[in-house]
N, C-alpha and C. Protein backbone atom coordinates (compact mmCIF):
# COMPACT_ATOMS: atom_id res chain seq x y z
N UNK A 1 113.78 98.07 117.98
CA UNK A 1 114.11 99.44 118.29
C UNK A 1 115.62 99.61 118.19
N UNK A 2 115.99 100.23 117.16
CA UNK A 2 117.42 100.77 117.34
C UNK A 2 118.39 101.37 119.09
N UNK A 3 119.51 100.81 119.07
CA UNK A 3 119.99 101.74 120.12
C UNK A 3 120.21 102.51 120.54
N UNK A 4 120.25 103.22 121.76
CA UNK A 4 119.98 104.71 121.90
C UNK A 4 120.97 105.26 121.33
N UNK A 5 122.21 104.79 121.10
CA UNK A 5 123.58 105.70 120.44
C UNK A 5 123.29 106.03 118.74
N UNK A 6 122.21 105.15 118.30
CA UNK A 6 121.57 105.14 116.76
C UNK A 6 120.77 106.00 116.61
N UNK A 7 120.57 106.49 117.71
CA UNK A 7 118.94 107.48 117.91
C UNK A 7 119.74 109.20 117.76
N UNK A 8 119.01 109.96 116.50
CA UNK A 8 118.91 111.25 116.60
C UNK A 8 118.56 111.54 117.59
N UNK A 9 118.93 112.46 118.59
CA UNK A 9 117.87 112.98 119.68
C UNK A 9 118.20 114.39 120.21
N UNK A 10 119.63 114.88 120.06
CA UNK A 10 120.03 116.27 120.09
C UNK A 10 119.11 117.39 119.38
N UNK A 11 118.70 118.23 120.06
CA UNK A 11 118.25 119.42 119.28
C UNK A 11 118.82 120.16 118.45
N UNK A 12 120.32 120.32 118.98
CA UNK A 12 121.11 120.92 118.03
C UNK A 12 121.76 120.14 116.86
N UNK A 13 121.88 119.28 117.28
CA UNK A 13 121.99 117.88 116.00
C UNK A 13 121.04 117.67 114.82
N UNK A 14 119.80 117.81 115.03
CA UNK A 14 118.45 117.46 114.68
C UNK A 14 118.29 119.37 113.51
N UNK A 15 118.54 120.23 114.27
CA UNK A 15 118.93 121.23 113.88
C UNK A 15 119.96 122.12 112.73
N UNK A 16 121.40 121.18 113.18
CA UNK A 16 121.80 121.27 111.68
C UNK A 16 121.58 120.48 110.89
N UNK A 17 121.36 119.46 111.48
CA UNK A 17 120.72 118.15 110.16
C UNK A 17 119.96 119.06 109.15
N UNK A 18 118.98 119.95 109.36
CA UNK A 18 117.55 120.45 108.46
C UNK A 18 118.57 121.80 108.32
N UNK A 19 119.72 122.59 108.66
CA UNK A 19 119.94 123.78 108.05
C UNK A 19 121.13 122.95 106.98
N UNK A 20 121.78 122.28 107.07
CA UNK A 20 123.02 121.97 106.55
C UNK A 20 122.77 120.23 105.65
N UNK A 21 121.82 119.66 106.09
CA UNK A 21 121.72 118.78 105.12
C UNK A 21 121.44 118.29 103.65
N UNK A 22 121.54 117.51 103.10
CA UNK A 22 120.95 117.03 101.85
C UNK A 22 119.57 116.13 102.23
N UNK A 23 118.52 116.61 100.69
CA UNK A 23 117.10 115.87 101.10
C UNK A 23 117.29 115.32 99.87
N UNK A 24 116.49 114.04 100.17
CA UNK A 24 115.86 113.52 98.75
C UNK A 24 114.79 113.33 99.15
N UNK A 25 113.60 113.37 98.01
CA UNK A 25 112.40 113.32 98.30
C UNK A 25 111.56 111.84 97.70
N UNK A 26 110.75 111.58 98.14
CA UNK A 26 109.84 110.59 97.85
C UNK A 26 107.91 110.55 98.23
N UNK A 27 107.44 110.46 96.99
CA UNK A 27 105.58 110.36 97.43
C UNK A 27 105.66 110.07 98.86
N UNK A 28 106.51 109.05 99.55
CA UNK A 28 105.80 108.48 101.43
C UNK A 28 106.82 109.16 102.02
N UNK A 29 107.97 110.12 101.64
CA UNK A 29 108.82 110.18 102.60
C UNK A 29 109.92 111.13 102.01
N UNK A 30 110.28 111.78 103.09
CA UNK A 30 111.95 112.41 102.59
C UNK A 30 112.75 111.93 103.59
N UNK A 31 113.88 111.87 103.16
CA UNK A 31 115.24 112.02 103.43
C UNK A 31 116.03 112.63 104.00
N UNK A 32 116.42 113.27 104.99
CA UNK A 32 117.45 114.30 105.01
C UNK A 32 119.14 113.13 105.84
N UNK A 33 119.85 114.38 105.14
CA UNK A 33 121.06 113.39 105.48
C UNK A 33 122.17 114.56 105.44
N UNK A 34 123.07 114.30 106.48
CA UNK A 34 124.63 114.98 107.15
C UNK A 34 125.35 114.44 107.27
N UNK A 35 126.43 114.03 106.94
CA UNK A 35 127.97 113.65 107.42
C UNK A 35 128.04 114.12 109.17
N UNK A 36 128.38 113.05 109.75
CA UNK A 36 128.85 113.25 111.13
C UNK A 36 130.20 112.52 111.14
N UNK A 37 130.83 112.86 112.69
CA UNK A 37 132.18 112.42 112.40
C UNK A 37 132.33 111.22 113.56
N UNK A 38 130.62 110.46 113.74
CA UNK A 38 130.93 109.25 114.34
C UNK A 38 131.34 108.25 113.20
N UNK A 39 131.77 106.60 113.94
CA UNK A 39 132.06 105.58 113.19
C UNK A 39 130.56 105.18 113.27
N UNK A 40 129.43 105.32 113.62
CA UNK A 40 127.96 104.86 112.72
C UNK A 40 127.23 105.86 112.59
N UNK A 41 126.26 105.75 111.94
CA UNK A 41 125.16 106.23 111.71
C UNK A 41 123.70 106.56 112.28
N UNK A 42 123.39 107.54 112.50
CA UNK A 42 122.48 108.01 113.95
C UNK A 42 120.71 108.47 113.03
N UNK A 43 119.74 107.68 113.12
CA UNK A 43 118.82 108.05 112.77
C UNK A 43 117.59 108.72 113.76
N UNK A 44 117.09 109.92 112.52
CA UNK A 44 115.22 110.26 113.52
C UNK A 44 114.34 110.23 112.75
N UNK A 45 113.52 110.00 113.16
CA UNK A 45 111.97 109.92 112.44
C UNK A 45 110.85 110.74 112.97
N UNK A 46 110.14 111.06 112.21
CA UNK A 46 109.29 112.07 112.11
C UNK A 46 108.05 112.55 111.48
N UNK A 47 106.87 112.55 112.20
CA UNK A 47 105.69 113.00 111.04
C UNK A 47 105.42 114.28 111.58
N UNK A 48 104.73 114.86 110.76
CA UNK A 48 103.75 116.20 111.08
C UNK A 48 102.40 115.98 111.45
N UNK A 49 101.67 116.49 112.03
CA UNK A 49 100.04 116.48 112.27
C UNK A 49 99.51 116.05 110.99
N UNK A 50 100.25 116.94 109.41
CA UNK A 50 99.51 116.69 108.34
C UNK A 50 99.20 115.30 108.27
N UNK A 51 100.06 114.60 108.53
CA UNK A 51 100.10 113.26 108.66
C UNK A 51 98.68 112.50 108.61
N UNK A 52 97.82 113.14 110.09
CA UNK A 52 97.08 112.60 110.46
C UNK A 52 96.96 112.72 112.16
N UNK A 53 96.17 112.05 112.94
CA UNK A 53 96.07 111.63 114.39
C UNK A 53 97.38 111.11 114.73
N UNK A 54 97.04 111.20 116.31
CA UNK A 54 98.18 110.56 116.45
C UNK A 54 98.36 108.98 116.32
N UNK A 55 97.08 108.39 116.32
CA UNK A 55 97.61 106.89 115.53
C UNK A 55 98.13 106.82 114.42
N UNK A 56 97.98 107.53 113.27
CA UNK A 56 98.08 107.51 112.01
C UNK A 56 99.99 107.89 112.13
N UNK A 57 100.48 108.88 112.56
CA UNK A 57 101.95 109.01 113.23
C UNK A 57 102.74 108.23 113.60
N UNK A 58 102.14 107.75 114.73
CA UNK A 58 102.58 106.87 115.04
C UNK A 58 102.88 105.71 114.19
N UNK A 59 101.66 104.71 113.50
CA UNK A 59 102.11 103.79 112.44
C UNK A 59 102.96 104.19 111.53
N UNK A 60 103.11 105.55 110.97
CA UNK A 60 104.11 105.69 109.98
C UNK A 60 105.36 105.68 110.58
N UNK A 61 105.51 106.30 111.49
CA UNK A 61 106.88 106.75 112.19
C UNK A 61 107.46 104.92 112.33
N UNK A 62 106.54 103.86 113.07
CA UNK A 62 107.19 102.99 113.08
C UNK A 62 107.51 102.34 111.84
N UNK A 63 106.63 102.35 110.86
CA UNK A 63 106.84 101.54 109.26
C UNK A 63 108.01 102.20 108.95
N UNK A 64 108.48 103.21 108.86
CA UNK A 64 109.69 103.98 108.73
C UNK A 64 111.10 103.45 109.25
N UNK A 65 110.82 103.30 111.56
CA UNK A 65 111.75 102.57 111.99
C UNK A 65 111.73 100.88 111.81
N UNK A 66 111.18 100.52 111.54
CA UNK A 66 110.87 99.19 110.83
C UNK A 66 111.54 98.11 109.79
N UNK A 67 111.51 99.90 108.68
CA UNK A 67 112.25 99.55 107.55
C UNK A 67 113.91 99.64 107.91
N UNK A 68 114.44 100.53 108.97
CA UNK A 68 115.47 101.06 109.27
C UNK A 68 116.15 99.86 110.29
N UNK A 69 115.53 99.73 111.25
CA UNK A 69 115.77 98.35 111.81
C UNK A 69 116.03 97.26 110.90
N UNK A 70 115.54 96.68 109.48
CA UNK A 70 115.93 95.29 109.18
C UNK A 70 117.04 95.75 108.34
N UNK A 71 117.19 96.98 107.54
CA UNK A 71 118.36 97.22 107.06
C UNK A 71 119.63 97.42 107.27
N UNK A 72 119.66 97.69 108.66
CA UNK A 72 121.16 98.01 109.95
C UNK A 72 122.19 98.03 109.10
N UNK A 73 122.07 96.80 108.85
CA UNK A 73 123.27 96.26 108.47
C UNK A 73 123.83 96.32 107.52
N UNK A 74 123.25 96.78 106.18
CA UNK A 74 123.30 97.42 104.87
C UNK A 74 123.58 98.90 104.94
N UNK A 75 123.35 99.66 105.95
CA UNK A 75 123.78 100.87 106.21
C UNK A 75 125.27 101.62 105.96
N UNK A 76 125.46 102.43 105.43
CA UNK A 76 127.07 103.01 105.66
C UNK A 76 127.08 104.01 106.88
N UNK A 77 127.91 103.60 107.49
CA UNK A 77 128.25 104.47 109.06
C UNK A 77 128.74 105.80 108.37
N UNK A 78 128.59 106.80 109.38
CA UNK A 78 128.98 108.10 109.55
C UNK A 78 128.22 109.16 108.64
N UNK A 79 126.80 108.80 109.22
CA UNK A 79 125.70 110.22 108.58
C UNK A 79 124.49 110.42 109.61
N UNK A 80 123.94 111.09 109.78
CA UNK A 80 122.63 111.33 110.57
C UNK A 80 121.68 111.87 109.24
N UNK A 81 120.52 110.92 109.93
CA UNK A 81 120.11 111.13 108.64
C UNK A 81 118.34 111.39 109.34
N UNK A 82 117.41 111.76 109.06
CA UNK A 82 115.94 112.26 109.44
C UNK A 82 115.43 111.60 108.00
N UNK A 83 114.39 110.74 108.85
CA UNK A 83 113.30 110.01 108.09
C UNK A 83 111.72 111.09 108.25
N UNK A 84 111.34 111.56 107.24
CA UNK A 84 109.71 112.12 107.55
C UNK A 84 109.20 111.56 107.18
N UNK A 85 108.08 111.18 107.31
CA UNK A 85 106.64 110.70 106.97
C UNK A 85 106.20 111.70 106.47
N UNK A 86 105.42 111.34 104.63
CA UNK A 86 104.62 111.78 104.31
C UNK A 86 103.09 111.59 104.69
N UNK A 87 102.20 112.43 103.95
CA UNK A 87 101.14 112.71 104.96
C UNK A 87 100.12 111.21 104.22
N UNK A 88 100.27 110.07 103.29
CA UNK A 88 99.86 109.12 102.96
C UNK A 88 100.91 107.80 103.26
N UNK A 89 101.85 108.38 104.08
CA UNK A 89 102.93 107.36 104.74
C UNK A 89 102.06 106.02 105.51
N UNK A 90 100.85 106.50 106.16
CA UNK A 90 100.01 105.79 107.61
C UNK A 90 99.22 104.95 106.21
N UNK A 91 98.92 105.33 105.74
CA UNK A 91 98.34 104.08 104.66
C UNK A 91 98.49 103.45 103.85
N UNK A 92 100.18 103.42 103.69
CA UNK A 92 100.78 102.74 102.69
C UNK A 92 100.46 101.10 103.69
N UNK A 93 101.12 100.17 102.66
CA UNK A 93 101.27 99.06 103.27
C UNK A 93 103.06 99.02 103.24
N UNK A 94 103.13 98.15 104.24
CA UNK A 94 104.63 97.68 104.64
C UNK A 94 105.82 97.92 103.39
N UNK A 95 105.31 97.04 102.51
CA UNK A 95 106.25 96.47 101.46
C UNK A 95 106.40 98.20 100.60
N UNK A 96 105.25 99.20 100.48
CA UNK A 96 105.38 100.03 99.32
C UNK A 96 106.47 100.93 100.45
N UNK A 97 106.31 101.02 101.82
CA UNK A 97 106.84 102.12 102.36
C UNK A 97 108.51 101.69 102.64
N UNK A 98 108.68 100.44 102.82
CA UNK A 98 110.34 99.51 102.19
C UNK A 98 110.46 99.81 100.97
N UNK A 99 110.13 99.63 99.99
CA UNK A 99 110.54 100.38 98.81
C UNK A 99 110.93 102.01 98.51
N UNK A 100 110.08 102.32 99.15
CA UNK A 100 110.26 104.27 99.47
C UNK A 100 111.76 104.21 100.03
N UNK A 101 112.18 103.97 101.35
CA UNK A 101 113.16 103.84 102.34
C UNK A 101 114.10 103.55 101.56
N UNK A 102 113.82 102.17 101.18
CA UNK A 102 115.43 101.71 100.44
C UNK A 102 115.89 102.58 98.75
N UNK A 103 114.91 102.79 98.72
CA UNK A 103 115.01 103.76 97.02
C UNK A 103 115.69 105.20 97.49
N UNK A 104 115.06 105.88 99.12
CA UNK A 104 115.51 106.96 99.26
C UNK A 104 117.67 106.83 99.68
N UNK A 105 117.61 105.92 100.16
CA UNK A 105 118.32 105.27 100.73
C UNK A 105 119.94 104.89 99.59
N UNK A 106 119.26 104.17 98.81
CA UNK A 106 120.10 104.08 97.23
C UNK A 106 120.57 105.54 96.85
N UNK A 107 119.33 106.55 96.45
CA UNK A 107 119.90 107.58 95.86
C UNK A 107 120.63 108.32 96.79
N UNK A 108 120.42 108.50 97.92
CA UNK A 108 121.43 109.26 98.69
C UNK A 108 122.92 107.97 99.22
N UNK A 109 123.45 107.39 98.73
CA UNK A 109 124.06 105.96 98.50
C UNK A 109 124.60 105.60 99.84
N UNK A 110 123.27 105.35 100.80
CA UNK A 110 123.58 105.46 101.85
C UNK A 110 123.58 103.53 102.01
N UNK A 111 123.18 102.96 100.99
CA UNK A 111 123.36 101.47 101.32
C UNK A 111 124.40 100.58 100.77
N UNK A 112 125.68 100.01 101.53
CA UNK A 112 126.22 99.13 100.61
C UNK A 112 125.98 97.91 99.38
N UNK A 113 126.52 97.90 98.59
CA UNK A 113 126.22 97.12 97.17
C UNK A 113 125.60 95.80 97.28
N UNK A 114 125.77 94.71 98.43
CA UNK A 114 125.52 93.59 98.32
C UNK A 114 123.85 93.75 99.20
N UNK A 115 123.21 95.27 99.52
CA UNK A 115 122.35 95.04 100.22
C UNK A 115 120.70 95.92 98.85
N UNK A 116 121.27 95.27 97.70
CA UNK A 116 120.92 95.35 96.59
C UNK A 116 119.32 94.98 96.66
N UNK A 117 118.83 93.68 97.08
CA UNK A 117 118.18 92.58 97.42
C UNK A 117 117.15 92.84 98.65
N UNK A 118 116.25 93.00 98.57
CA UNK A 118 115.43 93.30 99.78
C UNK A 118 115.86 91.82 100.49
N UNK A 119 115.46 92.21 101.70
CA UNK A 119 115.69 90.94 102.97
C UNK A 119 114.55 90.31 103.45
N UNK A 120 113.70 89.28 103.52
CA UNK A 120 112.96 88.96 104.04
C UNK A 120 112.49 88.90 105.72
């Protein structure tokens, strides 16, 4: 679990994130992403009902923080950024929904160069 200072959780934060941000999109997932004027980077995650139950949410939301957790460290500080779950997010397997993340992740060039290489 990321730390609470990593954690989106402002309403009004969460708020301009979706009026003022950039999205990239992906089949399991979008993107959204803001410049903030901390020294790291503050993530949220998120499904809709379309999703599914709330188990089905839930598993995506974590495959999502999952992927976000082993990458930390490949991250570039100073963006808030909103992870959604698409509504076939809960039935991907692990590895396709790490590929989604880090691909969304690349194009919005939110990962430094040497974190090229998935991590085991």
């Amino acid at each position: 679990m990321l730390q609470r200072r990593y954690r989106l959780r402002s309403r009004t934060d969460i708020q301009q994130l979706f009026q003022e941000g950039k999205r990239w999109r992906h089949p399991l997932a979008v993107l959204v992403i803001r410049p903030n004027e901390q020294l790291f980077s503050r993530f949220g995650f998120a499904a809709s009902r379309a999703v599914g139950n709330a188990v089905a949410r839930n598993r995506a939301k974590r495959l999502l923080r999952e992927v976000v957790r082993l990458h930390w460290c490949s991250l570039r500080p100073g963006f808030d950024c909103i992870l959604i779950a698409r509504q076939v997010t809960s039935q991907a397997a692990y590895v396709e929904v790490e590929g989604a993340v880090l691909s969304l992740l690349r194009r919005a060039d939110l990962l430094s160069s040497e974190s090229e290489a998935p991590q085991s």
